[in-house]
PDB file of N, CA and C in Angstrom:
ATOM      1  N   UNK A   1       0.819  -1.180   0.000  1.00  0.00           N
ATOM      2  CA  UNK A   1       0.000   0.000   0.000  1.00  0.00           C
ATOM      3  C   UNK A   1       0.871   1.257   0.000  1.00  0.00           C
ATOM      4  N   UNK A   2       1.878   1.441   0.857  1.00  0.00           N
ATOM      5  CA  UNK A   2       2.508   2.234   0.878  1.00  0.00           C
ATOM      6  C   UNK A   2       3.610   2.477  -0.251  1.00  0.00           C
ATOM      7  N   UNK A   3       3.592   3.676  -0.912  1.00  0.00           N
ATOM      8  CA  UNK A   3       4.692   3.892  -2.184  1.00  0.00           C
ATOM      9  C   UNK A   3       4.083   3.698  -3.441  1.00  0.00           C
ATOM     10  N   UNK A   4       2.796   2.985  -3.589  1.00  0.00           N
ATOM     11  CA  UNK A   4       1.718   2.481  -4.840  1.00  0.00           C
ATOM     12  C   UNK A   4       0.781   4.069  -5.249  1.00  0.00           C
ATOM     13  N   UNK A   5       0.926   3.695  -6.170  1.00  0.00           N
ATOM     14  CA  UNK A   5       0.158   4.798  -7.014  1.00  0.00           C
ATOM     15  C   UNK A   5      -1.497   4.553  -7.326  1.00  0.00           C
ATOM     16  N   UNK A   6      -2.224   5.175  -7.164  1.00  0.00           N
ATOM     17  CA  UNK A   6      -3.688   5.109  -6.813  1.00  0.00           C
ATOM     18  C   UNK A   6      -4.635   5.733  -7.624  1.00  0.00           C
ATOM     19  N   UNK A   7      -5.448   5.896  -8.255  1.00  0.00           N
ATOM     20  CA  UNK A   7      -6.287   7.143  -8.438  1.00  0.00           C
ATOM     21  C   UNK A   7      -7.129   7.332  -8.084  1.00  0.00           C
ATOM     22  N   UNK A   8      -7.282   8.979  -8.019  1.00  0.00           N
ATOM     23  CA  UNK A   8      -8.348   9.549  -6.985  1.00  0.00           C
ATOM     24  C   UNK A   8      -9.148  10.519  -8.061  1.00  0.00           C
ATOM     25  N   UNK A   9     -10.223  10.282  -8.107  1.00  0.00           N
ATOM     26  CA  UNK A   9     -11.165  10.882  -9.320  1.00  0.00           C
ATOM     27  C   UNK A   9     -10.392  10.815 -10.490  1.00  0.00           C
ATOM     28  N   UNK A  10      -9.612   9.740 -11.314  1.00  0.00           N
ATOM     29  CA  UNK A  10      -9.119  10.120 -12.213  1.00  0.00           C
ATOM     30  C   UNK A  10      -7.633  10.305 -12.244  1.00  0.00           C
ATOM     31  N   UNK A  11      -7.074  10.934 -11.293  1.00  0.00           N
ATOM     32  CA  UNK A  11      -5.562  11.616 -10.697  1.00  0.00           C
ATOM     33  C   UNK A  11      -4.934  11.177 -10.437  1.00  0.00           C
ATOM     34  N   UNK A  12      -3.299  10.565 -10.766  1.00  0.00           N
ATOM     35  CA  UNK A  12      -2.521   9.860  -9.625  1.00  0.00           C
ATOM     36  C   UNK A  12      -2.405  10.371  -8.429  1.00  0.00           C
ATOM     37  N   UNK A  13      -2.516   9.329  -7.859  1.00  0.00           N
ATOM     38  CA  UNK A  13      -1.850   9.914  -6.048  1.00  0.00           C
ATOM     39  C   UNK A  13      -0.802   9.098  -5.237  1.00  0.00           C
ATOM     40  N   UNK A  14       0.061   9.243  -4.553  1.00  0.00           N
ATOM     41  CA  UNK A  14       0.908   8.276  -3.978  1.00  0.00           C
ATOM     42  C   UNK A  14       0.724   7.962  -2.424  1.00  0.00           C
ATOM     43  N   UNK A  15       0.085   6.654  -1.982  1.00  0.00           N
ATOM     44  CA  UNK A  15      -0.166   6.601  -0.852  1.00  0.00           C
ATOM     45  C   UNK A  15       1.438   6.818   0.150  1.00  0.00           C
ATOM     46  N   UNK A  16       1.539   7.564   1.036  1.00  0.00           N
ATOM     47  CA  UNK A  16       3.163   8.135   1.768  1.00  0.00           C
ATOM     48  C   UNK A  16       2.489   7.408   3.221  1.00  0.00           C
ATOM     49  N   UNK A  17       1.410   6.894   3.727  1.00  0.00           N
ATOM     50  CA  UNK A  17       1.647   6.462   4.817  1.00  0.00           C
ATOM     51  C   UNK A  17      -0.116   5.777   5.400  1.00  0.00           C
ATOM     52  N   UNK A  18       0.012   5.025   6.357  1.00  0.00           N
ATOM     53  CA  UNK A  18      -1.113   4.544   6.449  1.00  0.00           C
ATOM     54  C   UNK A  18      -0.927   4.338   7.885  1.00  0.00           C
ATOM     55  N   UNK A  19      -1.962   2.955   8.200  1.00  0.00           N
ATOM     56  CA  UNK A  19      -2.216   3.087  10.137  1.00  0.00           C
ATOM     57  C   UNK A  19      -1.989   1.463   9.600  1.00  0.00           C
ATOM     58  N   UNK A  20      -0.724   0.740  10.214  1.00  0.00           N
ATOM     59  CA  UNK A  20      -0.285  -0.345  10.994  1.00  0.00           C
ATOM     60  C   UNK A  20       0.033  -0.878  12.500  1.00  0.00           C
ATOM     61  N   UNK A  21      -0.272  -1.805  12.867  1.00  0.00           N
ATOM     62  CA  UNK A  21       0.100  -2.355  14.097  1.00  0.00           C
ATOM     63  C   UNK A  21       1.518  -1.959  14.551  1.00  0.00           C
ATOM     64  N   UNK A  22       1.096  -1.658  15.767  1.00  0.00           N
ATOM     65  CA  UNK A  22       2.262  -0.656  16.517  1.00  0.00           C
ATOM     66  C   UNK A  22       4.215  -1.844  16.018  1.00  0.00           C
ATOM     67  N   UNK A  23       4.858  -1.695  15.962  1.00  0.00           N
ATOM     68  CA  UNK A  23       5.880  -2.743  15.972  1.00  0.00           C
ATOM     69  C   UNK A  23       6.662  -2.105  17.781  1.00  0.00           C
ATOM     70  N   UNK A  24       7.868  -3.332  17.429  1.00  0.00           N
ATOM     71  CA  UNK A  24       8.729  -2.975  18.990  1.00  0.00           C
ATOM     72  C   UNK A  24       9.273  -1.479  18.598  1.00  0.00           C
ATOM     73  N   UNK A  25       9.989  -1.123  17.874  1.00  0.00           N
ATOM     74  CA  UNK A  25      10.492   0.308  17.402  1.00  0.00           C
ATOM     75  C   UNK A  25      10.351   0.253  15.682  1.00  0.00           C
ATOM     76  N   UNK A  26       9.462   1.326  15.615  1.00  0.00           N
ATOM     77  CA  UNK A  26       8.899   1.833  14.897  1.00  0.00           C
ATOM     78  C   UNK A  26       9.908   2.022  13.710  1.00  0.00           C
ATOM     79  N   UNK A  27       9.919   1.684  12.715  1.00  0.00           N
ATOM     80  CA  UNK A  27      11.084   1.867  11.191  1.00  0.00           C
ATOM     81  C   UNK A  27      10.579   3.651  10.654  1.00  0.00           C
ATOM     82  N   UNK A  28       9.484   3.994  10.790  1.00  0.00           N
ATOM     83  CA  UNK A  28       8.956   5.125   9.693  1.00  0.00           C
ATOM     84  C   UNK A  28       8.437   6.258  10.846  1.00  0.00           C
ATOM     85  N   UNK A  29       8.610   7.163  11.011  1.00  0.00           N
ATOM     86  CA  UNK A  29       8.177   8.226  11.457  1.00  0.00           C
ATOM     87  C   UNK A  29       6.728   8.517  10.778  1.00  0.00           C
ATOM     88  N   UNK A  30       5.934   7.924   9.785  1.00  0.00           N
ATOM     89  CA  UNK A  30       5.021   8.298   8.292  1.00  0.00           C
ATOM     90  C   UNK A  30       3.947   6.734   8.990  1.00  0.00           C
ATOM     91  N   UNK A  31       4.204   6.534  10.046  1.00  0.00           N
ATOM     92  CA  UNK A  31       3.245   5.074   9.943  1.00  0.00           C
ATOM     93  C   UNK A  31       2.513   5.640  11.401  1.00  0.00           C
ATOM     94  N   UNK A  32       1.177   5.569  11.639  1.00  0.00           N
ATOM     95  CA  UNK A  32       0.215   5.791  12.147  1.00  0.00           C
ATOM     96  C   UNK A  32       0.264   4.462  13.372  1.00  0.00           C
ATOM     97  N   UNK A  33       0.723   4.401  14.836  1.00  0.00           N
ATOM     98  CA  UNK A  33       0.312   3.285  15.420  1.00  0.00           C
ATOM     99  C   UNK A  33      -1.095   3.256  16.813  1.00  0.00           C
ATOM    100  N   UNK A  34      -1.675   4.469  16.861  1.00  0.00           N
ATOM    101  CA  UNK A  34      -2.881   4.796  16.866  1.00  0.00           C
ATOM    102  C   UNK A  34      -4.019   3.614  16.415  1.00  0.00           C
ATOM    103  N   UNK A  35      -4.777   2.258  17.156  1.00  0.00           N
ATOM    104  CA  UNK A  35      -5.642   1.499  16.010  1.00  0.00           C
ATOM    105  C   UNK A  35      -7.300   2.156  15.961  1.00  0.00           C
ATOM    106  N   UNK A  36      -7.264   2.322  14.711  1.00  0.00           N
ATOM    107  CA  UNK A  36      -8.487   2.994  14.430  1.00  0.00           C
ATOM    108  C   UNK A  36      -9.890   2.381  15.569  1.00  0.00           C
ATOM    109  N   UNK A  37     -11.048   3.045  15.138  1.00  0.00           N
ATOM    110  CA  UNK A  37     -12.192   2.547  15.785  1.00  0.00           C
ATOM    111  C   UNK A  37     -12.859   0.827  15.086  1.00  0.00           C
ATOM    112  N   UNK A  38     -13.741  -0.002  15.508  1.00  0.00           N
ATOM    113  CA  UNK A  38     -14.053  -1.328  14.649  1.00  0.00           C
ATOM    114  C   UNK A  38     -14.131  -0.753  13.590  1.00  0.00           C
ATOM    115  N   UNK A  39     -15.208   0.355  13.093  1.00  0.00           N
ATOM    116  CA  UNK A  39     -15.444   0.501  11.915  1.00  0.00           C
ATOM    117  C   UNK A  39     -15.610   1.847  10.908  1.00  0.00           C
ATOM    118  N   UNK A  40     -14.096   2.324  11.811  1.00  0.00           N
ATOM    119  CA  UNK A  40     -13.655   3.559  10.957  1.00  0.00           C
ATOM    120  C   UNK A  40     -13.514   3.596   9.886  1.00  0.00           C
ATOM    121  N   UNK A  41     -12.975   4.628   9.648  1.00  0.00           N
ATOM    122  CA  UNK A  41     -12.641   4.635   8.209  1.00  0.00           C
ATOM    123  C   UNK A  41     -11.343   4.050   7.909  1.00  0.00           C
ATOM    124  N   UNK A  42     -10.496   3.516   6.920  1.00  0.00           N
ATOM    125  CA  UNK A  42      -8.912   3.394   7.284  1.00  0.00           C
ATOM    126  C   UNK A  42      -8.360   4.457   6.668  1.00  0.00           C
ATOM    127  N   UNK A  43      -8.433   5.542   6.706  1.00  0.00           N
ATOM    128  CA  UNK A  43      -7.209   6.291   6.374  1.00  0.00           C
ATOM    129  C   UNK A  43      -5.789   6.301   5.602  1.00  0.00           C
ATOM    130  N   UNK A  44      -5.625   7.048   4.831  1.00  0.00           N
ATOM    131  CA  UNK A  44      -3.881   7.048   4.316  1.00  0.00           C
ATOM    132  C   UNK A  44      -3.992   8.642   3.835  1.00  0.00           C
ATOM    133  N   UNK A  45      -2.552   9.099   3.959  1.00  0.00           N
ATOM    134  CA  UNK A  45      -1.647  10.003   3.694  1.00  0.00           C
ATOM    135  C   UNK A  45      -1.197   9.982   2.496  1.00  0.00           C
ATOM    136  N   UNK A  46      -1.514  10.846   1.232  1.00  0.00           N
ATOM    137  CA  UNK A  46      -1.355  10.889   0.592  1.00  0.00           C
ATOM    138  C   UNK A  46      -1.292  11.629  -0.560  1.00  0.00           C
ATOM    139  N   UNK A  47      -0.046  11.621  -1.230  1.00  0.00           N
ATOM    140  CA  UNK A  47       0.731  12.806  -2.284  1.00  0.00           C
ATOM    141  C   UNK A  47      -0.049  13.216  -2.864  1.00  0.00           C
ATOM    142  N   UNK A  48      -0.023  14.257  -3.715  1.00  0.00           N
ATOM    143  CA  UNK A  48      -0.867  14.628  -5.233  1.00  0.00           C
ATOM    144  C   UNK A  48      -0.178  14.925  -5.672  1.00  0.00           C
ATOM    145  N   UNK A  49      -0.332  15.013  -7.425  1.00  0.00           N
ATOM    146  CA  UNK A  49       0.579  15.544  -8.291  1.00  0.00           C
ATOM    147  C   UNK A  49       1.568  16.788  -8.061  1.00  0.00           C
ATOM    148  N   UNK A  50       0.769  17.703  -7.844  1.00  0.00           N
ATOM    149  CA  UNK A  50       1.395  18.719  -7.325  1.00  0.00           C
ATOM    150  C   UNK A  50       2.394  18.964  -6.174  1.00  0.00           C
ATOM    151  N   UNK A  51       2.107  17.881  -5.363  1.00  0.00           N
ATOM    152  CA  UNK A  51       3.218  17.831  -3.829  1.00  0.00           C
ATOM    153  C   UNK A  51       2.599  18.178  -3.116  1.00  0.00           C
ATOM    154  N   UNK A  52       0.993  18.789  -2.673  1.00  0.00           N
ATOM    155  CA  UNK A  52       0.495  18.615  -1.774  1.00  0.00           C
ATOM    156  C   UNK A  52      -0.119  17.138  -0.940  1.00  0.00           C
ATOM    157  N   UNK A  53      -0.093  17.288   0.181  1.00  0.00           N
ATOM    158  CA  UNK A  53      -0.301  15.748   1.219  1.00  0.00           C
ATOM    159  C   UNK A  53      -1.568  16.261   2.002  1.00  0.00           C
ATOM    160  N   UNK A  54      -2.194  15.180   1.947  1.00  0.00           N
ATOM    161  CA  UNK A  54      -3.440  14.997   2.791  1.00  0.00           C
ATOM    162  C   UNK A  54      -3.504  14.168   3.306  1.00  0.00           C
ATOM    163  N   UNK A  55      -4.611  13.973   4.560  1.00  0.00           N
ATOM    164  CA  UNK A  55      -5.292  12.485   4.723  1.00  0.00           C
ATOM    165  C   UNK A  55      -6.549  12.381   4.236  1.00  0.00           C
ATOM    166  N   UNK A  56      -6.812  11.101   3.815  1.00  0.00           N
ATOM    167  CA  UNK A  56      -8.036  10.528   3.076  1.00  0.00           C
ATOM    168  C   UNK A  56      -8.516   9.430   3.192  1.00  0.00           C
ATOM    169  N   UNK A  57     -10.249   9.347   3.447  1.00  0.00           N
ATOM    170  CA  UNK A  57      -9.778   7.950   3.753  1.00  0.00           C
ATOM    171  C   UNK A  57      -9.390   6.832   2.746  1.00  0.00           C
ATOM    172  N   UNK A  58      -9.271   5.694   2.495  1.00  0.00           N
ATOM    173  CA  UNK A  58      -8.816   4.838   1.587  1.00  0.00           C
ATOM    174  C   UNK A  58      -9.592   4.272   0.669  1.00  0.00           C
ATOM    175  N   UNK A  59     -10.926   4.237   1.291  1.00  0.00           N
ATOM    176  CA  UNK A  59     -11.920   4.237   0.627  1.00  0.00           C
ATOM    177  C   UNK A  59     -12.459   5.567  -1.011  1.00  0.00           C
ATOM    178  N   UNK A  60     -12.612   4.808  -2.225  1.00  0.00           N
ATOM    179  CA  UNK A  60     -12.709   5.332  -3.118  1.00  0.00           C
ATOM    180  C   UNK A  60     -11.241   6.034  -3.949  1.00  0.00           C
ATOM    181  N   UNK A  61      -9.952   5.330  -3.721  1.00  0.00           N
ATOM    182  CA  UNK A  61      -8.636   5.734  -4.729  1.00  0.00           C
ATOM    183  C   UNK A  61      -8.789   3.701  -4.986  1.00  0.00           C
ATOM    184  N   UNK A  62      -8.818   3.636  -6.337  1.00  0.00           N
ATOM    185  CA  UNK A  62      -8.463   3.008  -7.148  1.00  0.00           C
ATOM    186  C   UNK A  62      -7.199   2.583  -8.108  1.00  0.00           C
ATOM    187  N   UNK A  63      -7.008   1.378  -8.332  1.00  0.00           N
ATOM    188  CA  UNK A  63      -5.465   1.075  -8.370  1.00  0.00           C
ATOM    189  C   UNK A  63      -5.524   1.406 -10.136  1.00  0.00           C
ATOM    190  N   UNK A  64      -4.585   1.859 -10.667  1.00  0.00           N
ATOM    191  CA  UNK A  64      -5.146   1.934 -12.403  1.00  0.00           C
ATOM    192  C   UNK A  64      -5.172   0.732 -13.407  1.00  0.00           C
ATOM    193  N   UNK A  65      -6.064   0.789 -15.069  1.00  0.00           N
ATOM    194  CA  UNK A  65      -6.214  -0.286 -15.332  1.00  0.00           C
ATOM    195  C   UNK A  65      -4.601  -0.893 -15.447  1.00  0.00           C
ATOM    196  N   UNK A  66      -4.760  -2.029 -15.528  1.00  0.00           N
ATOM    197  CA  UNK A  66      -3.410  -2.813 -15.522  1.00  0.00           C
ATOM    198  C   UNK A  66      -2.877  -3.283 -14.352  1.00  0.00           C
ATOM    199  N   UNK A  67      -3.222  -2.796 -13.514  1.00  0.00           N
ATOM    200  CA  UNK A  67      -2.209  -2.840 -11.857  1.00  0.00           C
ATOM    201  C   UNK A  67      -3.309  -4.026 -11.003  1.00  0.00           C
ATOM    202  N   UNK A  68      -4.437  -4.090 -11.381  1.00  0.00           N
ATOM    203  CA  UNK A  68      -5.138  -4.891 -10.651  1.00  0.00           C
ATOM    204  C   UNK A  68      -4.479  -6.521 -10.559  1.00  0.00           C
ATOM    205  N   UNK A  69      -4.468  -7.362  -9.415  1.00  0.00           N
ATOM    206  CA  UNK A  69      -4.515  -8.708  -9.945  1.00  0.00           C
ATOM    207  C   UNK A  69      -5.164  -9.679  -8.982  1.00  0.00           C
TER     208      UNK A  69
END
């Protein structure tokens, strides 16, 4: 998930970070160990063309044709 290219209405976007299970010490400063609610949303952090970063939830960015398998 993380580093994969997505689209969002159309747009590439680059997912830069998401919410994983806490580890013993943490590798990424960019990883969320916070665990969401049962049935939040899941969330990710993520680029736009331009270099602006948001969060969004994960729901509705699509992988492009070809990339599916």
């Amino acid at each position: 998930m993380i580093g994969r290219t997505y689209l969002e209405r159309g747009q590439p976007v680059v997912a830069v970070s998401r919410w994983q299970k806490p580890a013993a010490e943490p590798d990424s400063p960019l990883v969320w160990t916070r665990p969401p609610r049962r049935h939040a949303p899941r969330n990710v952090l993520i680029e736009r063309g331009d270099g602006s970063r948001t969060v969004r939830p994960f729901r509705g960015l699509r992988l492009p044709r070809g990339k599916a398998s």
